[in-house]
Each structure stands twice: as structure tokens, then as C-alpha cells.
C-alpha atoms as a PDB file:
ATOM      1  CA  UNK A   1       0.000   0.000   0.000  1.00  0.00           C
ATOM      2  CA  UNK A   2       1.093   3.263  -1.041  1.00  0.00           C
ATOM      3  CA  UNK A   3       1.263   6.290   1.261  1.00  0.00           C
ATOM      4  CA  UNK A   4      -0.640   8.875  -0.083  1.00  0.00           C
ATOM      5  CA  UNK A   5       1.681  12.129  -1.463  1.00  0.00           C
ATOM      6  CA  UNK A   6       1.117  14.644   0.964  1.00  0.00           C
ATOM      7  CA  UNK A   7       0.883  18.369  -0.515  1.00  0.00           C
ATOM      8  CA  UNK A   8       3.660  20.431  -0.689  1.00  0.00           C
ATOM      9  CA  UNK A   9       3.954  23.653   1.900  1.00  0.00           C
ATOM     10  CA  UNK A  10       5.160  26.660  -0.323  1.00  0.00           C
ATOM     11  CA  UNK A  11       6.271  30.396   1.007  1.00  0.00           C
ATOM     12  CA  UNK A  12       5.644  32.881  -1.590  1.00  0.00           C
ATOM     13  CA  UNK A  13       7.443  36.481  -1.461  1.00  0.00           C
ATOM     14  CA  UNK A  14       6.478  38.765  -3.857  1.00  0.00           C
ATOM     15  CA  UNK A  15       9.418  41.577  -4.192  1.00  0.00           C
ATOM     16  CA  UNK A  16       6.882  44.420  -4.761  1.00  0.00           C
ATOM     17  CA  UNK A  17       4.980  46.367  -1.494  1.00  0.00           C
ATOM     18  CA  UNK A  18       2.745  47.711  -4.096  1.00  0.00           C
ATOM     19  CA  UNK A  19      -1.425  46.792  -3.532  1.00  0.00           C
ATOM     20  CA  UNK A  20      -1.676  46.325  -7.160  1.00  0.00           C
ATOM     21  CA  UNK A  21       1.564  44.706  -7.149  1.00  0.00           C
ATOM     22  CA  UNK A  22       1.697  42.372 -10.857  1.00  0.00           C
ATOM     23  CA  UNK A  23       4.578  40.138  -8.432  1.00  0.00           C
ATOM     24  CA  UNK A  24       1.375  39.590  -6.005  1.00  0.00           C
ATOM     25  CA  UNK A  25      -1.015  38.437  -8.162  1.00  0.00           C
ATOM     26  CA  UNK A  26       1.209  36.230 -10.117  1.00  0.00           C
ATOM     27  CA  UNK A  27       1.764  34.628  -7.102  1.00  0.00           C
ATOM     28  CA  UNK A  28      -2.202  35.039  -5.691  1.00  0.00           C
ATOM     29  CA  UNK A  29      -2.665  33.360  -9.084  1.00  0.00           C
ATOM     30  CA  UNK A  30      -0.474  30.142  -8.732  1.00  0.00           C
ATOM     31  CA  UNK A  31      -1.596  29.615  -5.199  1.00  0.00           C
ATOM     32  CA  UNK A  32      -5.177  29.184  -6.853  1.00  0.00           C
ATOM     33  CA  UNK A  33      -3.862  26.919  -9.479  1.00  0.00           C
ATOM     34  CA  UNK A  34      -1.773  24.818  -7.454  1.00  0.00           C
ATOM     35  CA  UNK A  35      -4.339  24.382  -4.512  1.00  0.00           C
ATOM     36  CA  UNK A  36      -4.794  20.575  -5.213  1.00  0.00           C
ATOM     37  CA  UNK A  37      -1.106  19.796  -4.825  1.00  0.00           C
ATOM     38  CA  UNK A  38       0.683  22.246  -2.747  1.00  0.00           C
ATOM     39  CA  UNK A  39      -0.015  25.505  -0.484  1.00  0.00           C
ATOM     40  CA  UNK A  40       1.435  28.862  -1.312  1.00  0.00           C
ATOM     41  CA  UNK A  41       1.800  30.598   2.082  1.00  0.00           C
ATOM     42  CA  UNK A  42       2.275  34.619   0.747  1.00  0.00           C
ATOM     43  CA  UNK A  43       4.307  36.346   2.904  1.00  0.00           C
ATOM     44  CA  UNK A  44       4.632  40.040   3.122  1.00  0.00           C
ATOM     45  CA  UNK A  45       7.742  41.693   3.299  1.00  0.00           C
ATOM     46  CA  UNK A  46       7.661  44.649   5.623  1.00  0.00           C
ATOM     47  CA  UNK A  47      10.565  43.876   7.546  1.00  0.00           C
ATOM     48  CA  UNK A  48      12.654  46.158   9.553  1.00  0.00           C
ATOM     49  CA  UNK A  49      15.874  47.004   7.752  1.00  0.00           C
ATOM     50  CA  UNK A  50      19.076  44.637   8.472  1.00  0.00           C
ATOM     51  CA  UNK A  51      21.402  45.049  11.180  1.00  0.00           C
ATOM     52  CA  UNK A  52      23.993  42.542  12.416  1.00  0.00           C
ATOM     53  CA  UNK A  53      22.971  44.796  15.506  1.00  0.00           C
ATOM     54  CA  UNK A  54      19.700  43.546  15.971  1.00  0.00           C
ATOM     55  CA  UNK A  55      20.347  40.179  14.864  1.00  0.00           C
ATOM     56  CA  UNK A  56      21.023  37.233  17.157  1.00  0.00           C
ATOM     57  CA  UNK A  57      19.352  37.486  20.641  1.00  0.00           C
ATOM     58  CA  UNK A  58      17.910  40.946  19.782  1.00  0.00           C
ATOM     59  CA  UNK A  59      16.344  39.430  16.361  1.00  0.00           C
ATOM     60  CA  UNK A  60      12.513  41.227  15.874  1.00  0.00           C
ATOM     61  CA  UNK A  61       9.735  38.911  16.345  1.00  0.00           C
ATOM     62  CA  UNK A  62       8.497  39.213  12.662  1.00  0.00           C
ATOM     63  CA  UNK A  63      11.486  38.528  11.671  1.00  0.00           C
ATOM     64  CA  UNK A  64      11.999  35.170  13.748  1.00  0.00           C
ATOM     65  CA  UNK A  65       8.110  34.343  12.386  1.00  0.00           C
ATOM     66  CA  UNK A  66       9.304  34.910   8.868  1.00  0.00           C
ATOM     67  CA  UNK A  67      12.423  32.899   9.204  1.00  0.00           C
ATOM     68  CA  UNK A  68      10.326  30.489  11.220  1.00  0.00           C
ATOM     69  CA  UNK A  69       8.075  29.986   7.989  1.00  0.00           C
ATOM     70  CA  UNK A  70      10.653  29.572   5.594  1.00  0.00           C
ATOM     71  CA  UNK A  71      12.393  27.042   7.736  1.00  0.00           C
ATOM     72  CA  UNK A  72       8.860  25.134   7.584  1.00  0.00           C
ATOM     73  CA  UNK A  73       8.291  25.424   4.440  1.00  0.00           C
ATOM     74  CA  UNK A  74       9.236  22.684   1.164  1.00  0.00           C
ATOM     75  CA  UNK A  75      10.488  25.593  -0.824  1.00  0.00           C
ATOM     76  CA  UNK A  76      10.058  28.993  -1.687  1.00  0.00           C
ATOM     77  CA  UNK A  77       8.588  30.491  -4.737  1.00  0.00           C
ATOM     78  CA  UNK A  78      10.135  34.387  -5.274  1.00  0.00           C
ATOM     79  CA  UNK A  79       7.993  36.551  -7.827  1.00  0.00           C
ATOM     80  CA  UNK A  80      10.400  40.040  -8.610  1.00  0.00           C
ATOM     81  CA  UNK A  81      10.128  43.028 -10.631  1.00  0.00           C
ATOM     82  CA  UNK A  82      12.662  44.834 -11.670  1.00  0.00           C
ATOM     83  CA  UNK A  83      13.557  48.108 -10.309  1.00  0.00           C
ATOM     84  CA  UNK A  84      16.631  50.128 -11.719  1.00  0.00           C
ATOM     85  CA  UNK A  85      17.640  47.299 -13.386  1.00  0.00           C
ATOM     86  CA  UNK A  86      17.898  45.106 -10.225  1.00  0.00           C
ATOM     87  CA  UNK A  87      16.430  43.435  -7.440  1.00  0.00           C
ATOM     88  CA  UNK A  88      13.718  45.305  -5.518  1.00  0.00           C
ATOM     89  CA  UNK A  89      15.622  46.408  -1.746  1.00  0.00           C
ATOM     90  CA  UNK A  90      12.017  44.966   0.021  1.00  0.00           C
ATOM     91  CA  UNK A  91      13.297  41.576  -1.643  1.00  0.00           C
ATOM     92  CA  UNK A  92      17.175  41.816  -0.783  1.00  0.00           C
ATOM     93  CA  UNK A  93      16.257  43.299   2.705  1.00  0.00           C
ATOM     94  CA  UNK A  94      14.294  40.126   3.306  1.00  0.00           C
ATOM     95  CA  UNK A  95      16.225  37.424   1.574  1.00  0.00           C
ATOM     96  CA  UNK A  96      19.888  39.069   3.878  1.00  0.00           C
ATOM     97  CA  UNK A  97      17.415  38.311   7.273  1.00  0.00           C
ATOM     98  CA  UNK A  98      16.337  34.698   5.996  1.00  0.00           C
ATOM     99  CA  UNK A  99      20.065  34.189   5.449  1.00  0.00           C
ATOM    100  CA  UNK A 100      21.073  34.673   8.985  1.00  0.00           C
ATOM    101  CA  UNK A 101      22.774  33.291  10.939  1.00  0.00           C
ATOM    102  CA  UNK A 102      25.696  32.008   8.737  1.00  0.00           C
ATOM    103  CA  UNK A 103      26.691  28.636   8.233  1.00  0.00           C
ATOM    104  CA  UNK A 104      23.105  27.543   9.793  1.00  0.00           C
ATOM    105  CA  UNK A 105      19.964  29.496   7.819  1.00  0.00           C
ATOM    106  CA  UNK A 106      16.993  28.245   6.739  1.00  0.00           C
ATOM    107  CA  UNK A 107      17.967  28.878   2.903  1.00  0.00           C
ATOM    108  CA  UNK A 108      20.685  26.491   3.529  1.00  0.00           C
ATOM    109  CA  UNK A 109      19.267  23.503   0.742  1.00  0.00           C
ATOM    110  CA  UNK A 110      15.928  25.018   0.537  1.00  0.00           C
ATOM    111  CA  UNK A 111      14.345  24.568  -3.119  1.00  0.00           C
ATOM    112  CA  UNK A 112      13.539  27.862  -4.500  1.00  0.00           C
ATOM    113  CA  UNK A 113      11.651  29.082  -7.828  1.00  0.00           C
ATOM    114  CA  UNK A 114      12.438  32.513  -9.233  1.00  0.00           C
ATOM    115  CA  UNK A 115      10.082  34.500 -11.663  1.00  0.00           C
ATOM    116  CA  UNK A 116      10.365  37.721 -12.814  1.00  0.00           C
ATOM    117  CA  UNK A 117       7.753  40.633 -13.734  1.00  0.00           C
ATOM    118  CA  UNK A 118       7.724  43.561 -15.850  1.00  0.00           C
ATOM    119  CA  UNK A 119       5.956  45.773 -17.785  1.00  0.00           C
ATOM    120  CA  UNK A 120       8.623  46.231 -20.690  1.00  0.00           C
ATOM    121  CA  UNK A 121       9.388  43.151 -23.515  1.00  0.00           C
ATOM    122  CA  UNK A 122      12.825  42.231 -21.031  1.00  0.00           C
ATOM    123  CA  UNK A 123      10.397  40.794 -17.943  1.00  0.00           C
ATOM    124  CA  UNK A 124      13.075  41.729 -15.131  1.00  0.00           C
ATOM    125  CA  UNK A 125      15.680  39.682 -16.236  1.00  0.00           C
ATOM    126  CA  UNK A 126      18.596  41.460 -14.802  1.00  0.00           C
ATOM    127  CA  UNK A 127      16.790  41.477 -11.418  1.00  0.00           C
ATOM    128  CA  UNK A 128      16.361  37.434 -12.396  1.00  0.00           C
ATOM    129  CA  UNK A 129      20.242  37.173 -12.486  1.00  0.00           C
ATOM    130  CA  UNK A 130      20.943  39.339  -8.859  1.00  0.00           C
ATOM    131  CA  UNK A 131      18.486  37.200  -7.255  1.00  0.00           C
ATOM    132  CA  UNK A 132      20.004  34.021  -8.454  1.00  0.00           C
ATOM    133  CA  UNK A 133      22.927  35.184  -7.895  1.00  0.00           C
ATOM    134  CA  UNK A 134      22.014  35.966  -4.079  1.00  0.00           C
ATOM    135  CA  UNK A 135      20.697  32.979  -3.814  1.00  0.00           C
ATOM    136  CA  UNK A 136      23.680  30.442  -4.800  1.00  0.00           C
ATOM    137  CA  UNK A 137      25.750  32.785  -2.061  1.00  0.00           C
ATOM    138  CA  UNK A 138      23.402  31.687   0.354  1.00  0.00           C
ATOM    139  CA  UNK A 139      23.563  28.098  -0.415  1.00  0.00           C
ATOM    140  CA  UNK A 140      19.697  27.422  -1.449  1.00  0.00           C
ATOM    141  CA  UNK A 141      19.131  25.264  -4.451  1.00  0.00           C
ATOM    142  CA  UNK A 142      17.602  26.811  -7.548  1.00  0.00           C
ATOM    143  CA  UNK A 143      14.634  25.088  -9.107  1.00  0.00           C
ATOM    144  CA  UNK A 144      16.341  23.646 -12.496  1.00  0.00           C
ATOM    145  CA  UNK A 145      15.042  24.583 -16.296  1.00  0.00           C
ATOM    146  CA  UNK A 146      13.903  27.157 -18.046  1.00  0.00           C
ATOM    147  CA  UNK A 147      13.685  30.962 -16.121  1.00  0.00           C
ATOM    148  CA  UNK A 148      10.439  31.719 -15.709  1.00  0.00           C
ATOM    149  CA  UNK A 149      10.566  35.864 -16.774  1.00  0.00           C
ATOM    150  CA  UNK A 150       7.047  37.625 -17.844  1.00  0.00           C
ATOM    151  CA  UNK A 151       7.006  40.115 -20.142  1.00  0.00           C
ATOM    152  CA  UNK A 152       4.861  42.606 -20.865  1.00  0.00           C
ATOM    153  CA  UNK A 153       3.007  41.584 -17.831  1.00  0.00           C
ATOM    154  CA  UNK A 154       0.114  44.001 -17.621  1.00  0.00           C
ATOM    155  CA  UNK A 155      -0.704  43.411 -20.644  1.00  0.00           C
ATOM    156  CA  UNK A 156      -1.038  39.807 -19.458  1.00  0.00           C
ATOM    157  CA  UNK A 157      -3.124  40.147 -16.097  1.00  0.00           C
ATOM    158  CA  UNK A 158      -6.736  40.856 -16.021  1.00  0.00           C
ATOM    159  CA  UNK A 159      -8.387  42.041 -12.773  1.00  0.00           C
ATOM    160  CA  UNK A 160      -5.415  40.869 -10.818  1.00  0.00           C
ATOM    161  CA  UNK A 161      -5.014  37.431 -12.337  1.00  0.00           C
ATOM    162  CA  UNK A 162      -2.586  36.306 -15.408  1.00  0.00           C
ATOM    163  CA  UNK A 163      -5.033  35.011 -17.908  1.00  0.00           C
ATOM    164  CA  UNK A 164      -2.240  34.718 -20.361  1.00  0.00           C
ATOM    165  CA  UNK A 165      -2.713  30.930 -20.988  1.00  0.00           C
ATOM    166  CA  UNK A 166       1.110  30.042 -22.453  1.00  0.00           C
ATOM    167  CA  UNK A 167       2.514  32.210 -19.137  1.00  0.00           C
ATOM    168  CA  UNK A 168       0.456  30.559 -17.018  1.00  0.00           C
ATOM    169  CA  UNK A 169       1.354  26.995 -18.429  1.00  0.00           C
ATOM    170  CA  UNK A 170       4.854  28.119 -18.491  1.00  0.00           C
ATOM    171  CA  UNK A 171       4.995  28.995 -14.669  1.00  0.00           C
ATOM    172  CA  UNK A 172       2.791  26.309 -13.220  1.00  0.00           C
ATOM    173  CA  UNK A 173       5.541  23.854 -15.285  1.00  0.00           C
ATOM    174  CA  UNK A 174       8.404  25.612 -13.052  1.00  0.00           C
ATOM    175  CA  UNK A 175       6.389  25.354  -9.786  1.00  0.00           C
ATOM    176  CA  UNK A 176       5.430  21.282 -10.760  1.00  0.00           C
ATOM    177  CA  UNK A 177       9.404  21.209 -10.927  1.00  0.00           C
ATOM    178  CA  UNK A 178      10.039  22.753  -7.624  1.00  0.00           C
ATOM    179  CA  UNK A 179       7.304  20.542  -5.658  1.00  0.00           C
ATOM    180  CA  UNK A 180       8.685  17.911  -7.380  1.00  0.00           C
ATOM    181  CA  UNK A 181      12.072  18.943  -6.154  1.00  0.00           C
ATOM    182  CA  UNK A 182      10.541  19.125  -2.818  1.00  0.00           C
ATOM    183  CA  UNK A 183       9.268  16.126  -2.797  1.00  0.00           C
ATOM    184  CA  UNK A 184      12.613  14.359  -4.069  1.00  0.00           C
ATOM    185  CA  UNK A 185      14.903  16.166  -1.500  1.00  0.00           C
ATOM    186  CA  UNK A 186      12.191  15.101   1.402  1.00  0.00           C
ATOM    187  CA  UNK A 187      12.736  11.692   0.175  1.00  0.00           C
ATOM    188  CA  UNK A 188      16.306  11.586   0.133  1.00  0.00           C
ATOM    189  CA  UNK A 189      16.573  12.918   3.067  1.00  0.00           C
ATOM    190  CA  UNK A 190      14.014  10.303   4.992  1.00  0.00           C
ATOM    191  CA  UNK A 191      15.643   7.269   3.540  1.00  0.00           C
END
């Protein structure tokens, strides 16, 4: 008899404080699709700025429940727009306190899907790269294949929801690769 596959716990941050934020409803939108095989925990990002000062025993509480939640989680799914050509400082601000403390975080191995959002043709690719690149210091693993970078992404949404049917397919393919990730690193590490 075969145990049944449990779902997969997501965190989603979208890089973007905005309330019509395109990075929040791409996310609000794959936490509807995905409901039958994972849950997409959003998390908001209004965290206090970092300090190695206020880290440690002095660490805010919201920032202990947000690294508390990550540490929880299967795997994180990051939604960014682009903003002077790089990563959003909401995003970085919270991705240097999830990183913390060194040598022991919760990013340490954690699966992790990027996307990226903008309104011009490019889709945020150069804030794509930073994050990566942020995210190999810190040690977490990168969901593999294609990048997952919207274009053109108003253009794409509809009352707060991508209706774009080859983005959607696109990004629900990523996050079936990261649960599937999840799932495989949960394995490996219970046998």
C-alpha cells in the first residue's frame, strides 16, 4: 500500500509592497492553481531594515516568524520586478534576514523558484540574475530549467489574475518542478 503524497507547503514572497503589485497576483494566481497539490503561504515583506545589531538574541519577532516559515516550508517560490535594473531592496532586505545566521539558515538547501515581472518586452531579467545570484551565495538550491521571466506583464493580467494561458502553463511547469524537487529532497533525506 502506497502512502498517499502529501501536498507540498510553499512560502511565496512577492518583491513588490505595491497593492496592485503584478509580483502579487502572479503569485495570488499560482496559489489558486496549485491548490490541489501544494499551499502557497504569501508572505509580506515589511521587515525592519538589516542590522547585524539587531540580529542574534535581539532578532525582531516578525522577523523570527518569517524565518520560522521559511524554515517550515518545502520551498520557496520568489515573484520580482525589476527596479533600476535590479532586485527590488524589500526583496534583498528580506532574503539578507532569511540568510542569517551564517553557516546555519533556513535557505541552507531550501528549493527555491524565481520568476520575474515587468511591464517592458525584457520581464526583469537582470533582477532574475541578482536574485540568483544571491541565492547560490546563500547556499539554497535553484529550481532547475527554463527561467520563468514575464514580459509585458500588464498586458497579461486581467483584474489581478494572469489570464495569459502560455505564461500561465509556463509557470505552473516551473512550480510542478520545484514541488517535485521538494518532494525528491524530502525523500532523500528520509531514507
Amino acid at each position: 500500500m502506497h502512502k498517499p503524497i502529501s501536498k507540498v507547503h510553499l512560502v511565496g514572497m512577492a518583491g513588490s509592497l505595491r497593492k496592485a503589485s503584478y509580483s502579487s497576483a502572479i503569485l495570488s494566481g499560482l496559489r489558486d492553481h496549485v491548490a490541489a497539490i501544494a499551499t502557497l503561504e504569501i508572505r509580506d515583506l515589511r521587515l525592519p531594515l538589516y542590522s547585524e545589531d539587531d540580529d542574534g538574541a535581539a532578532t525582531p519577532e516578525d522577523v523570527r516568524d518569517f524565518r520560522q516559515a521559511i524554515g517550515a516550508s518545502d520551498g520557496l517560490v520568489i515573484v520580482t520586478p525589476e527596479y533600476n535594473h535590479g532586485i527590488p531592496g524589500v526583496l534583498k532586505n528580506a532574503l539578507d534576514w532569511a540568510s542569517r545566521p551564517f553557516g546555519s539558515s533556513v535557505l541552507i538547501g531550501k528549493p527555491v523558484l524565481v520568476m520575474s515581472v515587468s511591464p517592458a518586452f525584457t520581464g526583469g531579467v537582470r533582477a532574475h540574475a541578482q536574485v540568483n545570484e544571491t541565492l547560490l551565495a546563500i547556499q539554497a538550491r535553484i529550481a532547475p530549467g527554463p527561467q520563468v521571466v514575464i514580459g509585458s506583464v500588464a498586458e497579461k493580467l486581467r483584474d489581478g489574475i494572469l489570464v495569459d494561458e502560455s505564461c500561465q502553463r509556463f509557470s505552473l511547469a516551473a512550480l510542478d518542478r520545484l514541488t517535485e524537487m521538494s518532494r525528491s529532497l524530502e525523500g532523500s533525506l528520509q531514507a
